[in-house]
C-alpha atoms as a PDB file:
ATOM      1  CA  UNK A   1      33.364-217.242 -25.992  1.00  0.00           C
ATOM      2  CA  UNK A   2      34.620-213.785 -25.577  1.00  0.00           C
ATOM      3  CA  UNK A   3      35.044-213.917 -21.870  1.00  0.00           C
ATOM      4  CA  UNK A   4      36.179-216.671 -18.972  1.00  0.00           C
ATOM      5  CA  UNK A   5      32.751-217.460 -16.428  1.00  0.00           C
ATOM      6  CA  UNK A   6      32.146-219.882 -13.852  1.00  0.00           C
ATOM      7  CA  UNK A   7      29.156-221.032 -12.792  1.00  0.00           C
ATOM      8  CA  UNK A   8      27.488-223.555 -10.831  1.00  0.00           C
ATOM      9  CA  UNK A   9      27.209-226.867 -12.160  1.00  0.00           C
ATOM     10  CA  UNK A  10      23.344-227.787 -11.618  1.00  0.00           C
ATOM     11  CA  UNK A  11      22.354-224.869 -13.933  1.00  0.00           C
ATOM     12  CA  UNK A  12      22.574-227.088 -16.815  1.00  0.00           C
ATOM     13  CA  UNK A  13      19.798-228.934 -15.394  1.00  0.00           C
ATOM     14  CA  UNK A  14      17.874-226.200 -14.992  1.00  0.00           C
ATOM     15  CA  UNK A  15      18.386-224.819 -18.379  1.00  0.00           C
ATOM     16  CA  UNK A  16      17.260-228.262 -19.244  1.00  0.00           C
ATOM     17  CA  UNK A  17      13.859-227.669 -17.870  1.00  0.00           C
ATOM     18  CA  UNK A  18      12.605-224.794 -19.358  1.00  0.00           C
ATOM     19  CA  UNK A  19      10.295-225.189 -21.924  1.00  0.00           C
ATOM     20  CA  UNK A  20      11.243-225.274 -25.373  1.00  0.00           C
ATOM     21  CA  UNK A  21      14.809-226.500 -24.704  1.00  0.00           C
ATOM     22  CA  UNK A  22      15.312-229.445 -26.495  1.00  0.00           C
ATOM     23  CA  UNK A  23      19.132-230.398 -24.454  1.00  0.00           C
ATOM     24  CA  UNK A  24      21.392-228.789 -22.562  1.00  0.00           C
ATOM     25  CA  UNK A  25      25.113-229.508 -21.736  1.00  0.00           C
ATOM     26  CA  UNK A  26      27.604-228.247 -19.693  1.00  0.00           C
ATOM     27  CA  UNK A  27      31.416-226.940 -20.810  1.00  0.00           C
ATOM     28  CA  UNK A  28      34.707-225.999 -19.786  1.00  0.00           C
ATOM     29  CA  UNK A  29      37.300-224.219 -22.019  1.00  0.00           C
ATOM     30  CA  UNK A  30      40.937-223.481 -21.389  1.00  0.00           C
ATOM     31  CA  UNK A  31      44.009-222.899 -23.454  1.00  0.00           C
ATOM     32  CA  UNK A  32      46.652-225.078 -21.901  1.00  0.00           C
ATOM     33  CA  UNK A  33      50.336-226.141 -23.361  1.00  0.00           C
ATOM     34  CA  UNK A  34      51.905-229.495 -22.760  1.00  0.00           C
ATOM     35  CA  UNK A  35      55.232-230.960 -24.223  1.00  0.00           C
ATOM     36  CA  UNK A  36      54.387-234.124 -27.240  1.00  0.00           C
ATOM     37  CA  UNK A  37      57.289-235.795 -28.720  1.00  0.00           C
ATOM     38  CA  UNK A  38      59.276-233.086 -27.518  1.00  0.00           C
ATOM     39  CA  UNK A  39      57.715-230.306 -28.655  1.00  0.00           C
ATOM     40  CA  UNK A  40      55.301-227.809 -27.283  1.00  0.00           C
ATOM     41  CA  UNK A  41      51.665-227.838 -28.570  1.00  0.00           C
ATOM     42  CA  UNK A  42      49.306-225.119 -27.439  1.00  0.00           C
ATOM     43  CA  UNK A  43      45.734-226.811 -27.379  1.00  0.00           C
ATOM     44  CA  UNK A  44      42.353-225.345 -26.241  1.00  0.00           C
ATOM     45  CA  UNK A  45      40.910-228.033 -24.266  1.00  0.00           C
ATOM     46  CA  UNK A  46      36.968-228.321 -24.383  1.00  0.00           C
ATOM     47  CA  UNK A  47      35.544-230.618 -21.556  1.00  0.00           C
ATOM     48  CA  UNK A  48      31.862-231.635 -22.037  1.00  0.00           C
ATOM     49  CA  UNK A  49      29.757-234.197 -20.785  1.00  0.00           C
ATOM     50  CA  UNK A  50      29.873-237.370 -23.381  1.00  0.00           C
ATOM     51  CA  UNK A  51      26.698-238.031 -24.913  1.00  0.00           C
ATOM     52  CA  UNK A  52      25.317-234.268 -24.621  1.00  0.00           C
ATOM     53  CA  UNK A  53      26.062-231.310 -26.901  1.00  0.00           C
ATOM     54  CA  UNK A  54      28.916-229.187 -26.559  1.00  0.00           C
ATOM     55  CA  UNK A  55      31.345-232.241 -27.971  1.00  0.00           C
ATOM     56  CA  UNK A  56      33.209-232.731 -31.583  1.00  0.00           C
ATOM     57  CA  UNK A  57      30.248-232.118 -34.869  1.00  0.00           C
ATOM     58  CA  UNK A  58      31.418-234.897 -36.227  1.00  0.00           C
ATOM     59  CA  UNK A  59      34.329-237.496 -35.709  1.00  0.00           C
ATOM     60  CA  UNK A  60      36.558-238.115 -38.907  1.00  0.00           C
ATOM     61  CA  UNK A  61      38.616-241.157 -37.561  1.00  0.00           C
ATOM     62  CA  UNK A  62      38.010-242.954 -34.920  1.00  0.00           C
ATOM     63  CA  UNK A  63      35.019-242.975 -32.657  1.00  0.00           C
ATOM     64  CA  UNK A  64      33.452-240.660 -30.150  1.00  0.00           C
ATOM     65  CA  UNK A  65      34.151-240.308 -26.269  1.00  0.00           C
ATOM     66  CA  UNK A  66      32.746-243.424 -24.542  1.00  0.00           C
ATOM     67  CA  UNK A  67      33.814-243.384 -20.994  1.00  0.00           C
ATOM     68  CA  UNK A  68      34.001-241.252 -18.163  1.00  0.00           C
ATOM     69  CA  UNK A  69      37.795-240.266 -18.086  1.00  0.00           C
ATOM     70  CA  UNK A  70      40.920-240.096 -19.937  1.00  0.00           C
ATOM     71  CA  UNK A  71      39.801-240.551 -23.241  1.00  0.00           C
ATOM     72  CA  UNK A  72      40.501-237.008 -25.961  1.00  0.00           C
ATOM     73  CA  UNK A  73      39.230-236.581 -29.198  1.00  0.00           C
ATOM     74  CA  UNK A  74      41.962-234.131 -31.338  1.00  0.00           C
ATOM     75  CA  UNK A  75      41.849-231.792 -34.039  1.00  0.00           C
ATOM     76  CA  UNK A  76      44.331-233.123 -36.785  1.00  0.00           C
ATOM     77  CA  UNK A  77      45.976-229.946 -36.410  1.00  0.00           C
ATOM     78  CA  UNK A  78      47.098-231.611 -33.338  1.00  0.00           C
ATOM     79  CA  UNK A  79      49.307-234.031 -35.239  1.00  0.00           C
ATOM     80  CA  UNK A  80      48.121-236.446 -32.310  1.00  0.00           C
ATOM     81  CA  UNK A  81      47.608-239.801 -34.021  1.00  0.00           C
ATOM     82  CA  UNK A  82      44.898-242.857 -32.909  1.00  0.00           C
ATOM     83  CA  UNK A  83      45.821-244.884 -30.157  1.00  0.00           C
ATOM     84  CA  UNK A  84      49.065-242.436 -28.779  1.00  0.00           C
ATOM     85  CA  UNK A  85      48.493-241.430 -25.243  1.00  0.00           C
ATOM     86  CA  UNK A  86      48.410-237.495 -24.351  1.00  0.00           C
ATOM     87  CA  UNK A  87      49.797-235.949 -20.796  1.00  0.00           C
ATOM     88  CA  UNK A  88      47.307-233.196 -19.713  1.00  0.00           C
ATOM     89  CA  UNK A  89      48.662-232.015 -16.348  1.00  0.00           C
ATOM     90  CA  UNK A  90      48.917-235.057 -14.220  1.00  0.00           C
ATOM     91  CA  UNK A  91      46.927-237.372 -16.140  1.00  0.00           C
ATOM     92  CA  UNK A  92      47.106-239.399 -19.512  1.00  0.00           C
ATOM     93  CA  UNK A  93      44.677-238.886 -21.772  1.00  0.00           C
ATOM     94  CA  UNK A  94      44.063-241.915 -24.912  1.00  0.00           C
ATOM     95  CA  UNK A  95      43.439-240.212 -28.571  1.00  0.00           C
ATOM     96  CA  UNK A  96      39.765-242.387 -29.472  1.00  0.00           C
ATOM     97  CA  UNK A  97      39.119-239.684 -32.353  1.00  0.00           C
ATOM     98  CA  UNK A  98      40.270-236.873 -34.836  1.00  0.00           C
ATOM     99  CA  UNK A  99      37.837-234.048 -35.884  1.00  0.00           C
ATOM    100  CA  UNK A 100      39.170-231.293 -38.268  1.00  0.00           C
ATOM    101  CA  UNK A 101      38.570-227.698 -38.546  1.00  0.00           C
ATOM    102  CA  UNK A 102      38.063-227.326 -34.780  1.00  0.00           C
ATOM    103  CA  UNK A 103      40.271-224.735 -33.735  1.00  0.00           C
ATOM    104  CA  UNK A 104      40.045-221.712 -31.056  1.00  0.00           C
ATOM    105  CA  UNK A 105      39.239-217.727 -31.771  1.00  0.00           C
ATOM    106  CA  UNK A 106      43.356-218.113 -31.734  1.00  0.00           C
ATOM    107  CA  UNK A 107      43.455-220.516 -34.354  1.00  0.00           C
ATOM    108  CA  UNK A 108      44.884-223.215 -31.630  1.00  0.00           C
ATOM    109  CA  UNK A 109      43.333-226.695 -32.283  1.00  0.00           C
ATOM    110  CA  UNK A 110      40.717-227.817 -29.944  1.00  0.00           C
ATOM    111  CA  UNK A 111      40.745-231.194 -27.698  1.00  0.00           C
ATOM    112  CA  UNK A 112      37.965-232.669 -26.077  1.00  0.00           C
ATOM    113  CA  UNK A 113      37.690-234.516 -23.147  1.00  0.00           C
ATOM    114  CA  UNK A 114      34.865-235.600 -20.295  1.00  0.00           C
ATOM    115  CA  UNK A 115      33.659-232.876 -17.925  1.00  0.00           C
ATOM    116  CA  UNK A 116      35.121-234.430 -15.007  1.00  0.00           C
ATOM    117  CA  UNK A 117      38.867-234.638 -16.234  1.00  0.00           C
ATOM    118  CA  UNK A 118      38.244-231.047 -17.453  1.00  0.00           C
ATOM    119  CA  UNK A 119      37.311-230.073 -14.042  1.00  0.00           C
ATOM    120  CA  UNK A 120      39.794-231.411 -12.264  1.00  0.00           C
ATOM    121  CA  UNK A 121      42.344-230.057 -15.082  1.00  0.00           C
ATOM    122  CA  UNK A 122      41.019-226.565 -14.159  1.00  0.00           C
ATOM    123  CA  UNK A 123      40.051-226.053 -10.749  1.00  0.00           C
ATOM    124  CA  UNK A 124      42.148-228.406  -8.839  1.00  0.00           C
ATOM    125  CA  UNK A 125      45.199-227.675  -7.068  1.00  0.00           C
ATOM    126  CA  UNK A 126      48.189-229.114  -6.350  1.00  0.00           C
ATOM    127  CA  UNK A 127      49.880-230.961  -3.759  1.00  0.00           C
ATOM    128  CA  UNK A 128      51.992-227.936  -2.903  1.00  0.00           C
ATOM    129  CA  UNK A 129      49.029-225.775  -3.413  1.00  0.00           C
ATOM    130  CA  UNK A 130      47.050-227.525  -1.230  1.00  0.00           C
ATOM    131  CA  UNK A 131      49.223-227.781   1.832  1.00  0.00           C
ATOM    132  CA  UNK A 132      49.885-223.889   1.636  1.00  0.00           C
ATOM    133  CA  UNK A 133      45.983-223.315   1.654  1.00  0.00           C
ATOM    134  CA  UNK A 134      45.658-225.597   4.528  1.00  0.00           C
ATOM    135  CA  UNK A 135      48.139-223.741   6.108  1.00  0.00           C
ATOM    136  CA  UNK A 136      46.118-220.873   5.803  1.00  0.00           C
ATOM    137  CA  UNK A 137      43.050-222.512   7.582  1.00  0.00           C
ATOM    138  CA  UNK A 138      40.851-224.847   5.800  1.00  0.00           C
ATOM    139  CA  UNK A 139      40.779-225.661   1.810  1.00  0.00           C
ATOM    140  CA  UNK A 140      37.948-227.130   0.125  1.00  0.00           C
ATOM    141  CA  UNK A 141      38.462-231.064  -0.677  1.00  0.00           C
ATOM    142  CA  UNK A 142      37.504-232.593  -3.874  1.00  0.00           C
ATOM    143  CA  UNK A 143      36.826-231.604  -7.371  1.00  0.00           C
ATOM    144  CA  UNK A 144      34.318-228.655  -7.464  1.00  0.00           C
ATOM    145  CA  UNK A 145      30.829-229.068  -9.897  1.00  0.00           C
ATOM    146  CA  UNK A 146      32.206-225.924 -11.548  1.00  0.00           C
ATOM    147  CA  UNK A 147      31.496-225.287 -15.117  1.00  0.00           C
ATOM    148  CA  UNK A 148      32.648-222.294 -17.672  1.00  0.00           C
ATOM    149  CA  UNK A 149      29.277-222.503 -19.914  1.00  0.00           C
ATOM    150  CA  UNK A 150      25.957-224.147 -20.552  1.00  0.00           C
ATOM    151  CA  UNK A 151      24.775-224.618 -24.101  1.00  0.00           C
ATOM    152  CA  UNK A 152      21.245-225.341 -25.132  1.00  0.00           C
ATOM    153  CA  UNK A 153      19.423-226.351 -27.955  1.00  0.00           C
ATOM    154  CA  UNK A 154      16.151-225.320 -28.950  1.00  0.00           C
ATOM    155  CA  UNK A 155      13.007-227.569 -30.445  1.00  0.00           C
ATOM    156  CA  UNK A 156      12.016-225.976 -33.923  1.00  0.00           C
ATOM    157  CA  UNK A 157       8.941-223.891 -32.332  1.00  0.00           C
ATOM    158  CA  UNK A 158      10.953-221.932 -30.096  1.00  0.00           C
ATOM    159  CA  UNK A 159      13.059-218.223 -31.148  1.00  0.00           C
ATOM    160  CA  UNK A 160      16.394-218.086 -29.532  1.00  0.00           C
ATOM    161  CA  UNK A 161      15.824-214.703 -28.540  1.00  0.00           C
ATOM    162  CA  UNK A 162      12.647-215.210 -26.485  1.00  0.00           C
ATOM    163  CA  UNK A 163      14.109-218.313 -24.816  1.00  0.00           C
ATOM    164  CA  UNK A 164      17.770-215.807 -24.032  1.00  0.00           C
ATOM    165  CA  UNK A 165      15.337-213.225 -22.678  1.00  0.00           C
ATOM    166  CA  UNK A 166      13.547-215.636 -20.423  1.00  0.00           C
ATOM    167  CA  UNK A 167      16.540-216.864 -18.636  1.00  0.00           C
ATOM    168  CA  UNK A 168      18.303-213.556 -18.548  1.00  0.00           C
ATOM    169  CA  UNK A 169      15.031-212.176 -16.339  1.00  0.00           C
ATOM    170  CA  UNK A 170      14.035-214.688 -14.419  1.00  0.00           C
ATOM    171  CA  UNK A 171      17.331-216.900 -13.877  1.00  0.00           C
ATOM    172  CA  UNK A 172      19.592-213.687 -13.715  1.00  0.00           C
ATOM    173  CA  UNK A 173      22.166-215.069 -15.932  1.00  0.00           C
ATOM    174  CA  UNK A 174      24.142-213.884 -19.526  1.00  0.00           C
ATOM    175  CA  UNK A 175      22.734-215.431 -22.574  1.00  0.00           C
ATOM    176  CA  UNK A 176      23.936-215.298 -25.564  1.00  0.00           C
ATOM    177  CA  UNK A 177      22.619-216.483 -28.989  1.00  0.00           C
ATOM    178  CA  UNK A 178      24.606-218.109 -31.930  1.00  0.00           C
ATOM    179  CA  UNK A 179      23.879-214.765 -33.810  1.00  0.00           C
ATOM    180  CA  UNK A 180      25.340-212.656 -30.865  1.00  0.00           C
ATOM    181  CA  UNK A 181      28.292-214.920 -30.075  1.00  0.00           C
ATOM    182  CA  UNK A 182      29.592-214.026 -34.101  1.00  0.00           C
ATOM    183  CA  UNK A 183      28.444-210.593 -33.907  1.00  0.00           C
ATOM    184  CA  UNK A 184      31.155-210.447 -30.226  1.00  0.00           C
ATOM    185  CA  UNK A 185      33.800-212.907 -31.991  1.00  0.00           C
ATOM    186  CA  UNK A 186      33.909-210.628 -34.878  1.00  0.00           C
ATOM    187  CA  UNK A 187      33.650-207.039 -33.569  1.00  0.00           C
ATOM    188  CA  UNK A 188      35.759-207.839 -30.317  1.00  0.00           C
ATOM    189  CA  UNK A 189      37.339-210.587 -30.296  1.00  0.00           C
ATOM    190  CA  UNK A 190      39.246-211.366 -33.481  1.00  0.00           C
ATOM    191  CA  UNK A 191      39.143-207.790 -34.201  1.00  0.00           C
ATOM    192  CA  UNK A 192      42.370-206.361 -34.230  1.00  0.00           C
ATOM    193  CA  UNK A 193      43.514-209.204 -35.836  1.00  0.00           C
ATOM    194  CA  UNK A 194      41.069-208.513 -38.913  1.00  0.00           C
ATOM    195  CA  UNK A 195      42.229-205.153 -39.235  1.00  0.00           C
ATOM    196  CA  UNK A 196      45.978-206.194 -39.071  1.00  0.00           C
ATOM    197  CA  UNK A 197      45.474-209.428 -42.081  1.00  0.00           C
ATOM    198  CA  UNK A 198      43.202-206.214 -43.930  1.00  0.00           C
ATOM    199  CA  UNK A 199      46.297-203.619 -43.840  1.00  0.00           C
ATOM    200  CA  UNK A 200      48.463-206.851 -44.894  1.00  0.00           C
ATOM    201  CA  UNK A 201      46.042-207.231 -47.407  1.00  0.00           C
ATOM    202  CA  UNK A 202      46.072-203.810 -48.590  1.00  0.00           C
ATOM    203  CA  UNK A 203      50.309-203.301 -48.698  1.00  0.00           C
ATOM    204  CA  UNK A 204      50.092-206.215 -50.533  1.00  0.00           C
ATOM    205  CA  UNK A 205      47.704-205.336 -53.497  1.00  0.00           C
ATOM    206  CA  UNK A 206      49.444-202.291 -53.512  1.00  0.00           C
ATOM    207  CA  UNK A 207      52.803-203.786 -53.855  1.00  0.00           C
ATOM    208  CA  UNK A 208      51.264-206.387 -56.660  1.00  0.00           C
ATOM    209  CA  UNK A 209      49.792-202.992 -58.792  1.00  0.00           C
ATOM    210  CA  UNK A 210      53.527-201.348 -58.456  1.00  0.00           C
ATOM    211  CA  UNK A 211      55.429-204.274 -59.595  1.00  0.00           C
ATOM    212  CA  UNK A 212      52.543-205.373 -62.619  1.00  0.00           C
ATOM    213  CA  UNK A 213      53.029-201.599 -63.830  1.00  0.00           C
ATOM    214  CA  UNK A 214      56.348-201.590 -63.781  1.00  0.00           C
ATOM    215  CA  UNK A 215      56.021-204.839 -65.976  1.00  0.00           C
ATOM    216  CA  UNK A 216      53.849-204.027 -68.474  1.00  0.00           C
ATOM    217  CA  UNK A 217      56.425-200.318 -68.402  1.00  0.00           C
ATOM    218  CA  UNK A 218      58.964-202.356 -69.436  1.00  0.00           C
ATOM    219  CA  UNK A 219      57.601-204.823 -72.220  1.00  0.00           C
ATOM    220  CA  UNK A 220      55.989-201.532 -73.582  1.00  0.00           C
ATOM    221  CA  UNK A 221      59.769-199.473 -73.669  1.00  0.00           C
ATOM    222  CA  UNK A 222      60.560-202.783 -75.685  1.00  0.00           C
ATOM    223  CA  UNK A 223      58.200-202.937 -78.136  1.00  0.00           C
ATOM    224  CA  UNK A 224      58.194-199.192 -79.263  1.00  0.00           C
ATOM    225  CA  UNK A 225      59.686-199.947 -82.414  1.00  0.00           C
ATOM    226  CA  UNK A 226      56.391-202.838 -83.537  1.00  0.00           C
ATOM    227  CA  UNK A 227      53.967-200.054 -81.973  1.00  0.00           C
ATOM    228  CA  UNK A 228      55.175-197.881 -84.399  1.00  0.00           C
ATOM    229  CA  UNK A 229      54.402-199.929 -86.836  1.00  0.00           C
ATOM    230  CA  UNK A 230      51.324-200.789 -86.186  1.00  0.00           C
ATOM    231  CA  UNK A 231      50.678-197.211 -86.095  1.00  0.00           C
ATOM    232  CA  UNK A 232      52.455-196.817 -89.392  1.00  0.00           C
ATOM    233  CA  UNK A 233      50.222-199.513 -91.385  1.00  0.00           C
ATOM    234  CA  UNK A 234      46.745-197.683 -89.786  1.00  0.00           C
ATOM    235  CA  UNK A 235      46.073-200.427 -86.920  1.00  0.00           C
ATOM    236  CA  UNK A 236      43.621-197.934 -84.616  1.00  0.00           C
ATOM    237  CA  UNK A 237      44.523-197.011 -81.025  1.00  0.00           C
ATOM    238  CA  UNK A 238      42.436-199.168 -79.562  1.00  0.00           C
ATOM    239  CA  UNK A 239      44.318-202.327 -80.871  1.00  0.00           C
ATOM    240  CA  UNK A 240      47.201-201.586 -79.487  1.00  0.00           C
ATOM    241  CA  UNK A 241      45.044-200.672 -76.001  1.00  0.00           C
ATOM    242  CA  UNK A 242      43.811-203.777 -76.331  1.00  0.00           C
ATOM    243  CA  UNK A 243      46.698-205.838 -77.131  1.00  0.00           C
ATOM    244  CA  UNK A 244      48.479-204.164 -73.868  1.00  0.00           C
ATOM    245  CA  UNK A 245      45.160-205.201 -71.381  1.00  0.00           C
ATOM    246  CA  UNK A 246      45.414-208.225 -72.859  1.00  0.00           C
ATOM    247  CA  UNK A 247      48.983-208.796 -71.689  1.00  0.00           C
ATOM    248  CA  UNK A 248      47.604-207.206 -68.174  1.00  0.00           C
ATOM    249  CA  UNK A 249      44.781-208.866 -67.550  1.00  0.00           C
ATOM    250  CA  UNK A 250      46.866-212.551 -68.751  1.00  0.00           C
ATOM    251  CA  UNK A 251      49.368-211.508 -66.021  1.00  0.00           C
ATOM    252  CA  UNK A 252      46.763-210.867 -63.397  1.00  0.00           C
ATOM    253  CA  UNK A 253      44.791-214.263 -64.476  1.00  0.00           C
ATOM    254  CA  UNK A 254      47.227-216.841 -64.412  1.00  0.00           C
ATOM    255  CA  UNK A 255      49.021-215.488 -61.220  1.00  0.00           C
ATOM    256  CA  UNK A 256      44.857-215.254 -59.799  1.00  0.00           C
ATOM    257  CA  UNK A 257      45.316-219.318 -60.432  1.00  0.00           C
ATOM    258  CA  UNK A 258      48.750-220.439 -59.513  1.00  0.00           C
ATOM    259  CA  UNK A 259      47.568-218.731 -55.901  1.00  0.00           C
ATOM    260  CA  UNK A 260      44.357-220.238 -55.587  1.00  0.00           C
ATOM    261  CA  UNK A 261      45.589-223.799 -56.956  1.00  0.00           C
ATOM    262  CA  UNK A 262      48.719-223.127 -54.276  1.00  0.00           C
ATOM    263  CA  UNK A 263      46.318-221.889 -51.301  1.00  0.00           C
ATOM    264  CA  UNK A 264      44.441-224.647 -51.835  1.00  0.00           C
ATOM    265  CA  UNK A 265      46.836-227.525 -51.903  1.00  0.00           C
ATOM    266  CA  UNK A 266      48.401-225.981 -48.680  1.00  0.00           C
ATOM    267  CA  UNK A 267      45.114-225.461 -46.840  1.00  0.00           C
ATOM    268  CA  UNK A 268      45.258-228.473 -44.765  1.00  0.00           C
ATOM    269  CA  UNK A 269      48.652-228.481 -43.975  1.00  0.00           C
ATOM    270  CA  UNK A 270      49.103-224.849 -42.977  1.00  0.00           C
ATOM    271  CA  UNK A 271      49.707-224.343 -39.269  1.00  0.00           C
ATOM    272  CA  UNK A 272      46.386-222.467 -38.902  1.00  0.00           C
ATOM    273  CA  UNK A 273      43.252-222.640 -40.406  1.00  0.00           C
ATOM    274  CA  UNK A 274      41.860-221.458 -43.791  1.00  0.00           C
ATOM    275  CA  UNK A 275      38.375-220.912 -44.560  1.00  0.00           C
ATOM    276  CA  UNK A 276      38.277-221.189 -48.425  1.00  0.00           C
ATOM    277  CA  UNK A 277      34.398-219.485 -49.310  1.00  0.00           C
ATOM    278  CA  UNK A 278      33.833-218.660 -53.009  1.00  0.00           C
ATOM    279  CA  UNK A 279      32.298-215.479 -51.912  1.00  0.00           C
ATOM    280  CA  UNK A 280      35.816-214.250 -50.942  1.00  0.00           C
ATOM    281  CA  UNK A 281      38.071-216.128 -54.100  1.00  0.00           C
ATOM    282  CA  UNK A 282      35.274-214.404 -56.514  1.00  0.00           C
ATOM    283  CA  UNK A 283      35.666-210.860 -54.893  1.00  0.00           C
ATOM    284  CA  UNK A 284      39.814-211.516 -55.044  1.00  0.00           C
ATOM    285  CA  UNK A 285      39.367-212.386 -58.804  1.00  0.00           C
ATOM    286  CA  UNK A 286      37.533-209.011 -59.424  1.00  0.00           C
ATOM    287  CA  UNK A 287      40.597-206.851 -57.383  1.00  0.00           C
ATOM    288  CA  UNK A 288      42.647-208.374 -59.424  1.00  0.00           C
ATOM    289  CA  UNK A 289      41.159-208.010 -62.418  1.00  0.00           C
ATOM    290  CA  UNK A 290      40.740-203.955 -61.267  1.00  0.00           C
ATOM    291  CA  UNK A 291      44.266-203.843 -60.173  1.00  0.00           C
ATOM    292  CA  UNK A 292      45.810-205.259 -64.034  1.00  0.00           C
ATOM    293  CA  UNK A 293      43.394-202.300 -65.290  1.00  0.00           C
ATOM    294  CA  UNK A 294      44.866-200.071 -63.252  1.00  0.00           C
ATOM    295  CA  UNK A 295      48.384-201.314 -63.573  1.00  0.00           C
ATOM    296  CA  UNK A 296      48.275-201.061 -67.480  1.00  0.00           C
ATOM    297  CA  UNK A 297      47.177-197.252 -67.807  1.00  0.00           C
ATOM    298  CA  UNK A 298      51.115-196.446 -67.884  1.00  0.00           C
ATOM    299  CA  UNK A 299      51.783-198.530 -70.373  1.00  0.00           C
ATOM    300  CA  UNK A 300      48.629-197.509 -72.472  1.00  0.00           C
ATOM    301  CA  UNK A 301      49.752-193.544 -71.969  1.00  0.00           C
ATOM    302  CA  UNK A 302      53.122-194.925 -73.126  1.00  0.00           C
ATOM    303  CA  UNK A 303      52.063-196.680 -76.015  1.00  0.00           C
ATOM    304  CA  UNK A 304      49.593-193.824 -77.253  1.00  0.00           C
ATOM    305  CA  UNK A 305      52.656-191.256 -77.354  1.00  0.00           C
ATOM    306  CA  UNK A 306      55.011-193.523 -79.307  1.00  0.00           C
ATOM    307  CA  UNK A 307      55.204-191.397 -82.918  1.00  0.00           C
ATOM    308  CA  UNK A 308      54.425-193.502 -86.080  1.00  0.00           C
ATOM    309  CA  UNK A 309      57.597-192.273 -87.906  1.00  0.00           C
ATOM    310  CA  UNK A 310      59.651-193.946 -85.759  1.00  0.00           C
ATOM    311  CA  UNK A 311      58.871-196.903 -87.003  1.00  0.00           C
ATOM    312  CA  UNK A 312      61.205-195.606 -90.228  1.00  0.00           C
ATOM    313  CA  UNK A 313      64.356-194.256 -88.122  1.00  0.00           C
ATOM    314  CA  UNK A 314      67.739-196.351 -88.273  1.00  0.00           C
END
């Protein structure tokens, strides 16, 4: 979500009741840091209500949430294992279940827990917090019924957009579809961050066309003498051209596959996560192939002033 909300608790159920909703649940979310093993781990804590949506897709290891506190279900990213016990401000929380690829906008990994713990993980104070706001005359008592969100699914007869517009006008709330929530995440959200890996990106290829043309500069200076000949014995201009792409594009190809083969051996150990879609590794392979085109034209202009004769000097 692009923004922090609370609302009241009971608007789940009536989300619940309008027609074409097929279930609702309610959600917290929160980034929080605690210490494991003597380390820090920043974690974005989800609390939902067990047996509704809003929980894990699916559980790898392990088994879902079952009871009504201080049980967690971790991303692997986590590197929580099965059985270990978690401290989440003053409570302990039991691992029942890994998930994987559930991580925040921030690329933290995501723990679940029940709605209650969540709650009172959120929204309840402390002892010293407490006594200072009864000091100041009168402090609430108990957990609120507070929640961040309310997600909803809809029966197969029902557009999302009709259903948004219907609770946005008559139960004066923000609704947002799946559609809109990756239109925000992308054009606000992780925004910034997009255009910082793209410039990355960018310095990169441009550093990778620099140092392949400097290559294929080099191995050309070297073989001026077998060019030459070539040219000597009648072998046309495009041979050599072709012989000098070759070398290009066999540069560009195999490092293309040492990276992919390396990217993808590292993917699930990498401290955030990678989305591998062919889409992107097939648009890569044509840059690259562009980029050894590019990089060879020096070497081609090279090659196609080298003067036969010199083939025949001492």
């Amino acid at each position: 979500f692009a923004e922090s909300s609370r609302i009241q608790g009971d608007t789940r159920e009536m989300v619940a009741r309008i027609n074409g909703v097929e279930e609702a649940g309610s959600l917290t979310y929160q980034s929080v840091q605690t210490l494991y093993k003597n380390r820090k781990v920043r974690l974005f804590l989800v609390g939902y209500e067990p047996g509704r949506i809003g929980g894990p897709n699916k559980v790898t290891v392990g088994r879902n949430i079952t009871q009504s506190h201080f049980e967690m279900i971790a991303d692997v990213k986590t590197g929580f294992k099965l059985g270990e016990f978690v401290t989440l401000g003053r409570d302990s929380f039991k691992v029942v279940g890994l998930t994987h690829n559930a991580v925040s906008s921030g690329g933290d990994p995501v723990v679940y827990i029940p709605l209650r713990d969540s709650q009172a993980l959120q929204f309840d104070l402390t002892p010293s917090a407490i006594r200072r706001e009864r000091a100041r005359g009168g402090i609430q008592v108990g957990t609120p019924d507070t929640v961040n969100a309310v997600v909803a699914r809809l029966d197969n007869t029902q557009r999302p957009e009709q259903i948004a517009e219907e609770i946005d006008r008559w139960k004066h709330m923000a609704v947002m579809t799946n559609d809109q929530q990756k239109n925000i995440m992308l054009s606000s959200v992780v925004e910034k961050a997009r255009k910082q890996i793209g410039l990355f990106t960018l310095l990169l290829l441009i550093v990778s066309t620099v140092i392949i043309a400097l290559i294929i500069h080099t191995l050309t200076m070297d073989k001026r003498r077998e060019i030459a000949t070539l040219k000597l014995i009648g072998a046309p201009d495009r041979t050599i051209i072709s012989l000098i792409l070759q070398q290009a594009l066999a540069m560009g190809m195999i490092s293309y596959g040492l990276g992919a083969m390396l990217i993808y051996f590292i993917a699930d150990i990498f401290p955030r996560r990678i989305a591998l879609l062919g889409g992107d590794m097939a648009s890569l392979g044509v840059i690259v192939l562009f980029i050894c085109l590019l990089a060879s034209a020096t070497g081609v202009r090279m090659a196609l002033k080298i003067d036969a004769g010199s083939a025949l000097a001492g």
